[in-house]
N, C-alpha and C. Protein backbone atom coordinates (compact mmCIF):
# COMPACT_ATOMS: atom_id res chain seq x y z
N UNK A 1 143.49 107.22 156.22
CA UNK A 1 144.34 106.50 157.15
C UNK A 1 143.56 105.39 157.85
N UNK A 2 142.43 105.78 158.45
CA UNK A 2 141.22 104.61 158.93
C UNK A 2 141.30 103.57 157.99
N UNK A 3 141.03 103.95 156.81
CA UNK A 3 140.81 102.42 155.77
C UNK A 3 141.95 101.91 155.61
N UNK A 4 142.80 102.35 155.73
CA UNK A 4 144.06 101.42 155.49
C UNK A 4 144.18 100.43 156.43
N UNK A 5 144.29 101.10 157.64
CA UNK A 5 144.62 99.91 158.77
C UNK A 5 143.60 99.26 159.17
N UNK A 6 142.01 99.66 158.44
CA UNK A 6 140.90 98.33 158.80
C UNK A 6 141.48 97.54 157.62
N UNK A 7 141.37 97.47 156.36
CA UNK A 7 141.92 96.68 155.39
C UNK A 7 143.09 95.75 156.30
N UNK A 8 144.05 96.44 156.75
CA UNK A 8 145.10 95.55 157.21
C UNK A 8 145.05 94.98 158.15
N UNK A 9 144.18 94.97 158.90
CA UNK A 9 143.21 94.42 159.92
C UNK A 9 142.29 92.65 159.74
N UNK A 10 141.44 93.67 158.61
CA UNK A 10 140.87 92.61 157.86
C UNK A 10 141.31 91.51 157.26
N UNK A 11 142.86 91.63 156.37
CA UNK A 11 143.70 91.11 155.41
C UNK A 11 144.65 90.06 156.39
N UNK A 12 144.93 90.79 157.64
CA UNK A 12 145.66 90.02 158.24
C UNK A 12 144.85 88.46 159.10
N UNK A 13 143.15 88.73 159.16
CA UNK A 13 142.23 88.03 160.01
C UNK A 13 142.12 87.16 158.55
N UNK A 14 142.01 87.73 157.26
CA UNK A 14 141.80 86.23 156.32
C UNK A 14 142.79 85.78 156.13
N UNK A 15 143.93 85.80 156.29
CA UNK A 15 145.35 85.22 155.81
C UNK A 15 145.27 84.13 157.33
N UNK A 16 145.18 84.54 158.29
CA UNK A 16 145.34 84.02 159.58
C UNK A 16 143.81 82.84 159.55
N UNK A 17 143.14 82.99 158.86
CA UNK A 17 142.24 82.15 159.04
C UNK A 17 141.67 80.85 157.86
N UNK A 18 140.91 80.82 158.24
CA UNK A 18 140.67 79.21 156.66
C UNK A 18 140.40 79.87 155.10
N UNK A 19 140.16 81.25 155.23
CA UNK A 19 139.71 81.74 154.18
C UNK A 19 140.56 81.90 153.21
N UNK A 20 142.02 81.59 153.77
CA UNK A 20 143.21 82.02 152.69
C UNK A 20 142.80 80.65 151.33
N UNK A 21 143.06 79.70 152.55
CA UNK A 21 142.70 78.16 151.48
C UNK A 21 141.76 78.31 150.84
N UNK A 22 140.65 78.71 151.14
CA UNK A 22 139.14 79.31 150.26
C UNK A 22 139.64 80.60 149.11
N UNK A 23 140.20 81.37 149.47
CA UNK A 23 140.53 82.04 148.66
C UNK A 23 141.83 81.44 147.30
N UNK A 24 142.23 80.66 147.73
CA UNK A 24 143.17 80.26 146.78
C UNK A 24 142.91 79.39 145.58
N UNK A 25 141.36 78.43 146.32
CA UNK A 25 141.00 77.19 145.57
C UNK A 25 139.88 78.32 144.75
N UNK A 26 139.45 79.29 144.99
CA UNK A 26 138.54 80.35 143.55
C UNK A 26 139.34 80.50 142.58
N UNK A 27 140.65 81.23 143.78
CA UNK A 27 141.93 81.20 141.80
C UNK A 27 142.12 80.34 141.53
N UNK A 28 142.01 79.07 141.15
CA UNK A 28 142.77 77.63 140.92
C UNK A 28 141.84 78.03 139.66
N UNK A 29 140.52 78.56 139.11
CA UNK A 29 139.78 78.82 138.14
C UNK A 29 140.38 79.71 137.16
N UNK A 30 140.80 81.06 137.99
CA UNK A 30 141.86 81.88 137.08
C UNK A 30 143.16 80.90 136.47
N UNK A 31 143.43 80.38 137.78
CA UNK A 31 145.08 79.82 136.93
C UNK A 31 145.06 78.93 135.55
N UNK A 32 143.93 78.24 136.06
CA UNK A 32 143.37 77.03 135.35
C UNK A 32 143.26 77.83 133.47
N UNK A 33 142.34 78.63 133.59
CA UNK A 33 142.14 79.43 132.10
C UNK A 33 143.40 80.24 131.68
N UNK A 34 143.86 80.98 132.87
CA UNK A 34 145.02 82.09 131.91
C UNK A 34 146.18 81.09 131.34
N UNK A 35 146.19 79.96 132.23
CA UNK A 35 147.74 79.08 131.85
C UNK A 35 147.19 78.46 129.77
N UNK A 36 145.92 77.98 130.33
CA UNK A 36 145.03 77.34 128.79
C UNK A 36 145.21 78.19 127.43
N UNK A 37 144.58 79.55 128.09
CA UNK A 37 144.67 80.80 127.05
C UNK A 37 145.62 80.78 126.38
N UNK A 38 147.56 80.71 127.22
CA UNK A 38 148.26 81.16 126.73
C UNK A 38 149.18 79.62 126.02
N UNK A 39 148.47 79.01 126.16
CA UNK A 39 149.64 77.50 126.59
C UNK A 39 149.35 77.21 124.90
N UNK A 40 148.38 77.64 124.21
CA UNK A 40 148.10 76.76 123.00
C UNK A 40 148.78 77.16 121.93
N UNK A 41 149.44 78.28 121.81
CA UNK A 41 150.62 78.69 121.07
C UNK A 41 151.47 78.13 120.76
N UNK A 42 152.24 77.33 121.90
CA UNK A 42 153.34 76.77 121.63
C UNK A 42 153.18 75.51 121.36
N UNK A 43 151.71 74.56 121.47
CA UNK A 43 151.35 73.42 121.12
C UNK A 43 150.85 73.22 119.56
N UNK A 44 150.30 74.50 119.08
CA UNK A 44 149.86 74.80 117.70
C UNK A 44 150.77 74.54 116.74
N UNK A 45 152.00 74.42 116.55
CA UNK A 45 152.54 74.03 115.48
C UNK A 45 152.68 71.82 115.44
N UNK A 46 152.87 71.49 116.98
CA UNK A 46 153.16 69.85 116.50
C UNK A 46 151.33 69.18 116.61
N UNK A 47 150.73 69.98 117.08
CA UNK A 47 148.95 70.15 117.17
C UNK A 47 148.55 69.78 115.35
N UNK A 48 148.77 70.74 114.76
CA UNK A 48 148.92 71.17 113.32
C UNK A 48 148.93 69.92 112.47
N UNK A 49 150.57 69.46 112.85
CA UNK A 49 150.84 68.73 111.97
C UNK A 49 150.07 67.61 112.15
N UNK A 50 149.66 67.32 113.40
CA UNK A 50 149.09 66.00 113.69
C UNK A 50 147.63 66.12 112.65
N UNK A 51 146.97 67.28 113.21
CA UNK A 51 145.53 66.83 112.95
C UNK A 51 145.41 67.70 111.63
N UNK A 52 146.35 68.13 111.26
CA UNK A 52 146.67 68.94 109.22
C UNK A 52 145.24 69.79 109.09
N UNK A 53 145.21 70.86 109.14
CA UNK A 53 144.15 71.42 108.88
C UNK A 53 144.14 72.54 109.07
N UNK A 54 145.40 73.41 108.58
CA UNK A 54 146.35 74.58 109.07
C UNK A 54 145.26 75.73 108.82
N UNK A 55 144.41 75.77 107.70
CA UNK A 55 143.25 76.96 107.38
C UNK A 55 142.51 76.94 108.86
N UNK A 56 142.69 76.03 109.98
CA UNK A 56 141.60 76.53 111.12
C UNK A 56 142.21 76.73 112.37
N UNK A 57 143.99 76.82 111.89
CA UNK A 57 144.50 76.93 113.34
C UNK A 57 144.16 78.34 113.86
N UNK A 58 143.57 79.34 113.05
CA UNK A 58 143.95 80.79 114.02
C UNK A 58 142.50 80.76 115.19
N UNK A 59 141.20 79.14 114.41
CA UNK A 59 140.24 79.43 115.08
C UNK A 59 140.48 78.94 116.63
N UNK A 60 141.43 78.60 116.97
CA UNK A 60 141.55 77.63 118.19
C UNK A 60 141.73 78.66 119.13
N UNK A 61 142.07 79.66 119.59
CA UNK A 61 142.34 81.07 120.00
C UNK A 61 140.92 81.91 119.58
N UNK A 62 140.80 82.00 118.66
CA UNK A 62 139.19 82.85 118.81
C UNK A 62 137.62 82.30 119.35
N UNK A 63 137.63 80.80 119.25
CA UNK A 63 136.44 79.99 119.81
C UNK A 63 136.87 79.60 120.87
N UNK A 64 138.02 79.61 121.55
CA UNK A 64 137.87 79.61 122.75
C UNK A 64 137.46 81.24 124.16
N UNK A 65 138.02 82.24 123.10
CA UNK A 65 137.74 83.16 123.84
C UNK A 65 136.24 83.58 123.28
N UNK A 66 135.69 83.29 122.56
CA UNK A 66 134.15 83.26 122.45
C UNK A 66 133.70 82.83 123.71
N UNK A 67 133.71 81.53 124.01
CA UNK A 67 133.21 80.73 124.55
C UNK A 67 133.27 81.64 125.86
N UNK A 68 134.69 81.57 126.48
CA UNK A 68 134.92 82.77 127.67
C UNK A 68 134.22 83.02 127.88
N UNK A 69 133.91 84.33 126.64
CA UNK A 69 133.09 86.12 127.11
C UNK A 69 131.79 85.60 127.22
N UNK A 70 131.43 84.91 126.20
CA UNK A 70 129.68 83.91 126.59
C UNK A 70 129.73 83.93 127.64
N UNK A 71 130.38 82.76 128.33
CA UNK A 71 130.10 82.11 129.47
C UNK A 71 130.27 83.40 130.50
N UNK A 72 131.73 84.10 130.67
CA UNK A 72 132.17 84.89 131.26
C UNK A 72 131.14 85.79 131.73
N UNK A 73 130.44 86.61 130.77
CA UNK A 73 128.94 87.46 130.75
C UNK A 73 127.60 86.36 131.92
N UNK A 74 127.25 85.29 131.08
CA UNK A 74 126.58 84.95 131.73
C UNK A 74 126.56 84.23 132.91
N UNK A 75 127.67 83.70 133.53
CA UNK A 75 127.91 83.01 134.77
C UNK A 75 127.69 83.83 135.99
N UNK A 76 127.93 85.63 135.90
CA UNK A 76 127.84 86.62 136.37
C UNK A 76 126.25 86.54 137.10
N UNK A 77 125.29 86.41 135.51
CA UNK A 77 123.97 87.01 135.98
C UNK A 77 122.93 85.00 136.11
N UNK A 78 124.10 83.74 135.99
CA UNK A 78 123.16 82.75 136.75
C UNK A 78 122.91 82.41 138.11
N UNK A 79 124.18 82.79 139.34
CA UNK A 79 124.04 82.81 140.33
C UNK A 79 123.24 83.56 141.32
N UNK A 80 122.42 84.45 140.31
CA UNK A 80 120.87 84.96 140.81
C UNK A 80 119.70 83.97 140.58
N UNK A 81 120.46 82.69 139.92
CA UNK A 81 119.19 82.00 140.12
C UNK A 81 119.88 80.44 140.33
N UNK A 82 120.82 80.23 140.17
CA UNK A 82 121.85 78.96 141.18
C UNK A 82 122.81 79.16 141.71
N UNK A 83 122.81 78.13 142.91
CA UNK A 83 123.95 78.40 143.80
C UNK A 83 125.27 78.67 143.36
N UNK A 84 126.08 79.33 143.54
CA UNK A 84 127.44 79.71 143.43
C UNK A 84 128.26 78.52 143.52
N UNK A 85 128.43 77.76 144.26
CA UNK A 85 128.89 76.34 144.25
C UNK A 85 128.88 75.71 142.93
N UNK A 86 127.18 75.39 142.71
CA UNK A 86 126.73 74.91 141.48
C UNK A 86 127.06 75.09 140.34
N UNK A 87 127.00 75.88 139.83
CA UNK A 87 127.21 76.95 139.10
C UNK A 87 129.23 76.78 138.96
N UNK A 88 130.02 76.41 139.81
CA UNK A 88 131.50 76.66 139.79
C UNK A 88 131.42 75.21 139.63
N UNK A 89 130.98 74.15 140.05
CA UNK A 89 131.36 73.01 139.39
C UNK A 89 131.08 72.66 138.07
N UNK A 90 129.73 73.35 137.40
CA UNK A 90 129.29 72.71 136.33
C UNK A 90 130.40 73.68 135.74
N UNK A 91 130.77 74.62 135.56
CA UNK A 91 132.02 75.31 135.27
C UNK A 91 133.04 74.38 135.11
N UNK A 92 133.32 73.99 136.03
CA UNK A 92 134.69 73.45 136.34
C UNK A 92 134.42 72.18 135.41
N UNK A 93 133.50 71.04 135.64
CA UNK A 93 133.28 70.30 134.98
C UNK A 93 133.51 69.94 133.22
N UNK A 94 132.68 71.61 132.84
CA UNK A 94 132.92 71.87 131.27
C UNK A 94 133.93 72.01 130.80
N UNK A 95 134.79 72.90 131.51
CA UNK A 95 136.23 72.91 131.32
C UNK A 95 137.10 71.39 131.12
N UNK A 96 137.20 70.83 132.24
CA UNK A 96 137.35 69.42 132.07
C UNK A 96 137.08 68.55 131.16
N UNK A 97 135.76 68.65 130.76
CA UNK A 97 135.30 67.97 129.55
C UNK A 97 136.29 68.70 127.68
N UNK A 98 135.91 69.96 128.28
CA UNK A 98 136.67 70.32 126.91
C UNK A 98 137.85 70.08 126.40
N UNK A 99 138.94 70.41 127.69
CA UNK A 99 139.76 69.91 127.24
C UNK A 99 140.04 68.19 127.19
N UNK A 100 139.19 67.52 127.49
CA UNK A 100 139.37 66.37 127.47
C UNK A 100 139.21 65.89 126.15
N UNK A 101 138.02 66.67 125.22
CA UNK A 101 138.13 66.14 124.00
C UNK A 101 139.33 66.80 123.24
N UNK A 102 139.47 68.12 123.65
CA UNK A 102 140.82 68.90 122.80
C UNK A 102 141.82 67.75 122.69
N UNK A 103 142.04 66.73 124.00
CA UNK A 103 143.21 65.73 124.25
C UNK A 103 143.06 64.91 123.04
N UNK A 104 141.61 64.32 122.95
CA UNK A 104 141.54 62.70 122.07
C UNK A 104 140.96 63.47 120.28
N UNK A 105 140.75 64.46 120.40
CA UNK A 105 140.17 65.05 119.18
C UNK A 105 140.95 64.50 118.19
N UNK A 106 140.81 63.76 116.84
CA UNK A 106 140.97 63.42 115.95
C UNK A 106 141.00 64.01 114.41
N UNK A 107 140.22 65.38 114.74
CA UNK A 107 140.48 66.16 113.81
C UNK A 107 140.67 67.26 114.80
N UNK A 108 140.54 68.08 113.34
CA UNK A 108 140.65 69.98 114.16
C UNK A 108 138.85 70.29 114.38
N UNK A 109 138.08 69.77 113.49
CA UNK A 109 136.52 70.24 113.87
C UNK A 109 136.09 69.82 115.18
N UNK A 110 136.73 68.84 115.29
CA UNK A 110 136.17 68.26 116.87
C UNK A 110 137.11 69.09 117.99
N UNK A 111 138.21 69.10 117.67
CA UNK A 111 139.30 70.40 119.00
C UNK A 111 138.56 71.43 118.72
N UNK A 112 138.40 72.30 117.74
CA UNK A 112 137.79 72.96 118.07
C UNK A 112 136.44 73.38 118.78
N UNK A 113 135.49 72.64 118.69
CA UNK A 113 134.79 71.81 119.49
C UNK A 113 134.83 71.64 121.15
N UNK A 114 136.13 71.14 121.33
CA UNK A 114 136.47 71.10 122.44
C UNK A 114 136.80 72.03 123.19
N UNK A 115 137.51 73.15 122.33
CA UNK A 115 138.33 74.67 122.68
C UNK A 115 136.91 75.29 123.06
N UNK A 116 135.83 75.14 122.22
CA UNK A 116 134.44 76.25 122.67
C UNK A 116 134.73 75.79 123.97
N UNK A 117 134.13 74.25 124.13
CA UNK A 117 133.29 73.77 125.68
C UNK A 117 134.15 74.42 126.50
N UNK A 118 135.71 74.27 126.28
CA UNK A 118 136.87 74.56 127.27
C UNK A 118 136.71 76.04 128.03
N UNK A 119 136.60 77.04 126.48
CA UNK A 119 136.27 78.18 126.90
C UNK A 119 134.75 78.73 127.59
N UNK A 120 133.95 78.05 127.90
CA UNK A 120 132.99 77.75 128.07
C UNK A 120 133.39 77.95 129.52
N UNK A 121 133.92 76.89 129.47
CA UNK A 121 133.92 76.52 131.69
C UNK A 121 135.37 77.56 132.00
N UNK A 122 135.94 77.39 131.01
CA UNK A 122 136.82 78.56 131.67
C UNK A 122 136.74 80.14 132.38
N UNK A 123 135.87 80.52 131.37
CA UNK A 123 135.44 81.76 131.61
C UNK A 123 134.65 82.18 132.53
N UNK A 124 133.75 81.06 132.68
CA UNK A 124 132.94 80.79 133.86
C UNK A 124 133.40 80.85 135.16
N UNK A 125 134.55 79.97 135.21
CA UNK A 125 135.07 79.74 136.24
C UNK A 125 136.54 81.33 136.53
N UNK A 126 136.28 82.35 135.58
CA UNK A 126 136.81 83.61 136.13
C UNK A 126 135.80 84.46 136.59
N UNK A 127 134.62 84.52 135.91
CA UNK A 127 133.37 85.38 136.05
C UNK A 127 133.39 85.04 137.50
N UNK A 128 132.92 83.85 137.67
CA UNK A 128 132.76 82.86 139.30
C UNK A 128 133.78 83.43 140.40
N UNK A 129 134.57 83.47 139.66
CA UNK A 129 136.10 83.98 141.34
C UNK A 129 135.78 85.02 141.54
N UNK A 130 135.84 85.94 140.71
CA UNK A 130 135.23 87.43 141.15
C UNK A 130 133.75 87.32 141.86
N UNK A 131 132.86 86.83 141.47
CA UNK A 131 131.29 86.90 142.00
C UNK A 131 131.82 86.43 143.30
N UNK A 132 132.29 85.22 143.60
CA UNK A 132 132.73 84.82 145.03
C UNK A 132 133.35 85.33 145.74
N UNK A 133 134.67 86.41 145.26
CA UNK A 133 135.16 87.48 146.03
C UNK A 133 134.04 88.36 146.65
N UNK A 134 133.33 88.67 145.89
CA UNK A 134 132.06 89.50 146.40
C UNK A 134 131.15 89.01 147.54
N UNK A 135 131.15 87.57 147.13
CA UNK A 135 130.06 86.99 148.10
C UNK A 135 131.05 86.48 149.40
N UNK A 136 131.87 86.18 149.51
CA UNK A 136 132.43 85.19 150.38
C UNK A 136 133.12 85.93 151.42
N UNK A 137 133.71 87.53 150.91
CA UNK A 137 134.67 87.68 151.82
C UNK A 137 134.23 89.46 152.16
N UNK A 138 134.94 90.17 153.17
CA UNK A 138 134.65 91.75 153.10
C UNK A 138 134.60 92.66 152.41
N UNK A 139 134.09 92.83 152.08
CA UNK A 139 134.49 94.53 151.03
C UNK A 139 135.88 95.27 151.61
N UNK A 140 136.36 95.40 152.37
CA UNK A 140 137.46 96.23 152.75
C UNK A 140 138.25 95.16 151.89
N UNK A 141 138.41 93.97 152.05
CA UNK A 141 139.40 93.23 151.17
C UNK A 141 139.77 92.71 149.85
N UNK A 142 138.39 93.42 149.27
CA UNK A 142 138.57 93.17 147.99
C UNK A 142 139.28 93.64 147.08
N UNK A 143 140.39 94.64 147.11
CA UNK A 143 140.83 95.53 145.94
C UNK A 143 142.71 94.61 146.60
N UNK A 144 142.71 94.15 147.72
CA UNK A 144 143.78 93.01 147.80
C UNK A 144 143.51 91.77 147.29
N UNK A 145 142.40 91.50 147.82
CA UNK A 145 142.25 90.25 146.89
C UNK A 145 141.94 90.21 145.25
N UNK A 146 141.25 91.16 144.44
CA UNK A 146 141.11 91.40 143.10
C UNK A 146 143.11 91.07 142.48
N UNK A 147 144.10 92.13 143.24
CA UNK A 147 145.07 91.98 143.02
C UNK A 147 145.57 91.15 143.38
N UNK A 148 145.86 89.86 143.97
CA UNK A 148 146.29 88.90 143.98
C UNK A 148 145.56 88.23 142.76
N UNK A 149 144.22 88.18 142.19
CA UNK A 149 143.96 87.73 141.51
C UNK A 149 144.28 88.06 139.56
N UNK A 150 145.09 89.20 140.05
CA UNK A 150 145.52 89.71 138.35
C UNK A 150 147.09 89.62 138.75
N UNK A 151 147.32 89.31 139.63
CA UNK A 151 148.84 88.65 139.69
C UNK A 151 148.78 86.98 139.21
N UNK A 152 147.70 86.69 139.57
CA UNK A 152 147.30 84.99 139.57
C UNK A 152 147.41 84.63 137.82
N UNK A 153 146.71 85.72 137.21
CA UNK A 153 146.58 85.98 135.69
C UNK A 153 147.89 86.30 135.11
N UNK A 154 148.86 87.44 135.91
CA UNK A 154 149.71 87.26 135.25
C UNK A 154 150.77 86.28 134.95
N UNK A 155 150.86 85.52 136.36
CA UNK A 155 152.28 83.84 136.19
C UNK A 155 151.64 83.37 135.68
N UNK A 156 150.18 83.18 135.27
CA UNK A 156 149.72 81.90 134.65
C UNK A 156 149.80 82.08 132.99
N UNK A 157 149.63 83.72 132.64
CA UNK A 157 150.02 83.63 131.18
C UNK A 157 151.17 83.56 130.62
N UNK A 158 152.34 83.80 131.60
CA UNK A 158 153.65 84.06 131.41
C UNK A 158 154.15 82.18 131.63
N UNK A 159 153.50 81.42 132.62
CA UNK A 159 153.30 79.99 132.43
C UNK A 159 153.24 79.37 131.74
N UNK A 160 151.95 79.42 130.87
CA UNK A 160 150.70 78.63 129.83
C UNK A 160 152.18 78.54 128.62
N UNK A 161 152.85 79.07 127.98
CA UNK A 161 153.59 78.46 127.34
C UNK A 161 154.42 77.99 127.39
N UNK A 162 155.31 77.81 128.65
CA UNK A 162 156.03 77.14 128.95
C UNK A 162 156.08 75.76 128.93
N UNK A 163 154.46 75.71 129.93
CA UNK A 163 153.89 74.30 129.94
C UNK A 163 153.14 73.54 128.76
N UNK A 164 153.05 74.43 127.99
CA UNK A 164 152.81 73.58 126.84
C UNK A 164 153.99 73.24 125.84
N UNK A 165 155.01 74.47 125.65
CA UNK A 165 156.34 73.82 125.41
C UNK A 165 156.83 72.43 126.48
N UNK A 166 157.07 72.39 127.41
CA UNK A 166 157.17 71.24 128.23
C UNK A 166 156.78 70.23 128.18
N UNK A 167 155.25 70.16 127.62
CA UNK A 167 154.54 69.14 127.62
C UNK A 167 154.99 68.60 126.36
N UNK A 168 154.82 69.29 125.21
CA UNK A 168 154.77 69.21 123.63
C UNK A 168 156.58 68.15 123.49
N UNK A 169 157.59 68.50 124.64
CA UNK A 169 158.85 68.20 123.83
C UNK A 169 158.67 66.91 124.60
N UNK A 170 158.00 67.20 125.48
CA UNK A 170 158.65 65.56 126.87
C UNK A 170 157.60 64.21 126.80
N UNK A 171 156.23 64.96 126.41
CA UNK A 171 155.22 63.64 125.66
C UNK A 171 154.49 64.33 124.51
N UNK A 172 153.78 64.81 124.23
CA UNK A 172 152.72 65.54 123.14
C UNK A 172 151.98 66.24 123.54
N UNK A 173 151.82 67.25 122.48
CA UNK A 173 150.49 68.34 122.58
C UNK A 173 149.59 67.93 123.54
N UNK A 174 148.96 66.45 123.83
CA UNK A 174 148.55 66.13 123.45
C UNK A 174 147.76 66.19 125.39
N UNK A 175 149.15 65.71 125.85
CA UNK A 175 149.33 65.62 127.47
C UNK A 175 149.01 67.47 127.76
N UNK A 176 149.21 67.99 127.02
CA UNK A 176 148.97 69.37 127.37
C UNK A 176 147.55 70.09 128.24
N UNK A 177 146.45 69.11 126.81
CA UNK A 177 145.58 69.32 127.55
C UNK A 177 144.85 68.63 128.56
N UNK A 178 145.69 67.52 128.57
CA UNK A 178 145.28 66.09 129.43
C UNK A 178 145.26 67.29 130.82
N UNK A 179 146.99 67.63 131.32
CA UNK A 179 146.88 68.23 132.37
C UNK A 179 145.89 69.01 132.89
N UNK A 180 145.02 69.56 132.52
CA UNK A 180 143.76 70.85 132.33
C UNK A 180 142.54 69.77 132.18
N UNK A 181 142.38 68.78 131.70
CA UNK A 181 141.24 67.95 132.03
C UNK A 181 141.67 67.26 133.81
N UNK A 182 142.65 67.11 134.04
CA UNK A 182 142.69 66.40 135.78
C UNK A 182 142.44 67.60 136.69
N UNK A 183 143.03 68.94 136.30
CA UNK A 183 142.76 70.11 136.35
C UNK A 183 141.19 70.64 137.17
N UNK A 184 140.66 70.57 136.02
CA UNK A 184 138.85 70.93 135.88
C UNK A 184 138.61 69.71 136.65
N UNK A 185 139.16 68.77 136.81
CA UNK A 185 137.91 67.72 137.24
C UNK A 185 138.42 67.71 138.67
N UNK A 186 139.63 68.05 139.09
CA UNK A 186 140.27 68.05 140.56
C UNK A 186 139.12 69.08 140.97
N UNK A 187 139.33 70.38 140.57
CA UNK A 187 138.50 71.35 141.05
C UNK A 187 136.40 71.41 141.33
N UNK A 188 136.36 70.34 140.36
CA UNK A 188 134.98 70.30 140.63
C UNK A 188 134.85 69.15 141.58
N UNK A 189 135.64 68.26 141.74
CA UNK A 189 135.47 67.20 142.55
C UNK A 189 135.48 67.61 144.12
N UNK A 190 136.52 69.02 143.96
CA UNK A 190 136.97 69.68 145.65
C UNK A 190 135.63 70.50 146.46
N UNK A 191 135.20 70.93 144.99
CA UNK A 191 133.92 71.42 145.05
C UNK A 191 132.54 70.98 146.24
């Protein structure tokens, strides 16, 4: 009964204070990847036709979640040796970059290409929200904030195809990932 009402104590002093905005701009990293993860499905078939090279569409989904768990694993154990900040922009940055070439890529070797880097900063930038939950805010509040953050995961995967259907009918694939390069680069710039 004690922990409950310090938690709600606690929960009510970060909502009431600047930390909510701090806490929201860490998930902007989750939203940023789960919407990416799921969004390329529905861009993969007019994707396809453009850049013809149908033997490597299933890799666009597996080299990007490579890239992730890489990054994902190690972003964990670099902020023992750079700043957390640091470390979330060059994140954020890679992301940006990746999908920026995913946008102009001209073939599929080069998107794919782009899908690593993407997954690269993406993953990073989930490893990162969690490490910063840890660092930034109470322990009593973390198992509320973890869950806001797998709620954050869930609209964004239930999202990611929408918005790439959206994108795909109203300009091209193409703007899909454009959005996710202004994305990554908003976030490292806020940084």
């Amino acid at each position: 009964m004690t922990e409950t009402s310090t938690s709600r104590v606690d929960s009510r002093a970060l909502w009431a204070s600047g930390d909510l905005a701090r806490f929201c701009f860490i998930s902007l990293g989750i939203l940023l990847h789960a919407t990416n993860e799921t969004m390329v499905a529905t861009v993969m078939p007019a994707m396809v036709g453009e850049l013809a090279d149908v033997q490597l569409v299933g890799w666009s989904l597996a080299i990007y979640e490579l890239g992730a768990i890489v990054a994902g694993a190690a972003a964990g154990r670099l902020v023992s040796y750079v700043a957390l900040r640091t470390n979330m922009v060059v994140a954020a940055l890679l992301y940006a970059v990746g999908a920026l070439v995913c946008a102009i890529a001209p073939s599929m070797p080069l998107f794919l290409a782009g899908r690593l880097i993407e997954g690269f900063g993406g993953g990073a930038l989930v490893s990162l929200a969690f490490v910063s939950v840890e660092r930034l805010f109470p322990r009593a509040i973390w198992p509320q904030l973890f869950s806001v953050m797998s709620a954050i995961w869930g609209v964004a995967a239930f999202s990611g195809p929408v918005l790439g259907a959206l994108m795909t009918e109203l300009l091209s694939w193409r703007w899909a990932f454009g959005v996710f390069t202004v994305g990554g680069t908003a976030m490292a710039l806020a940084l």
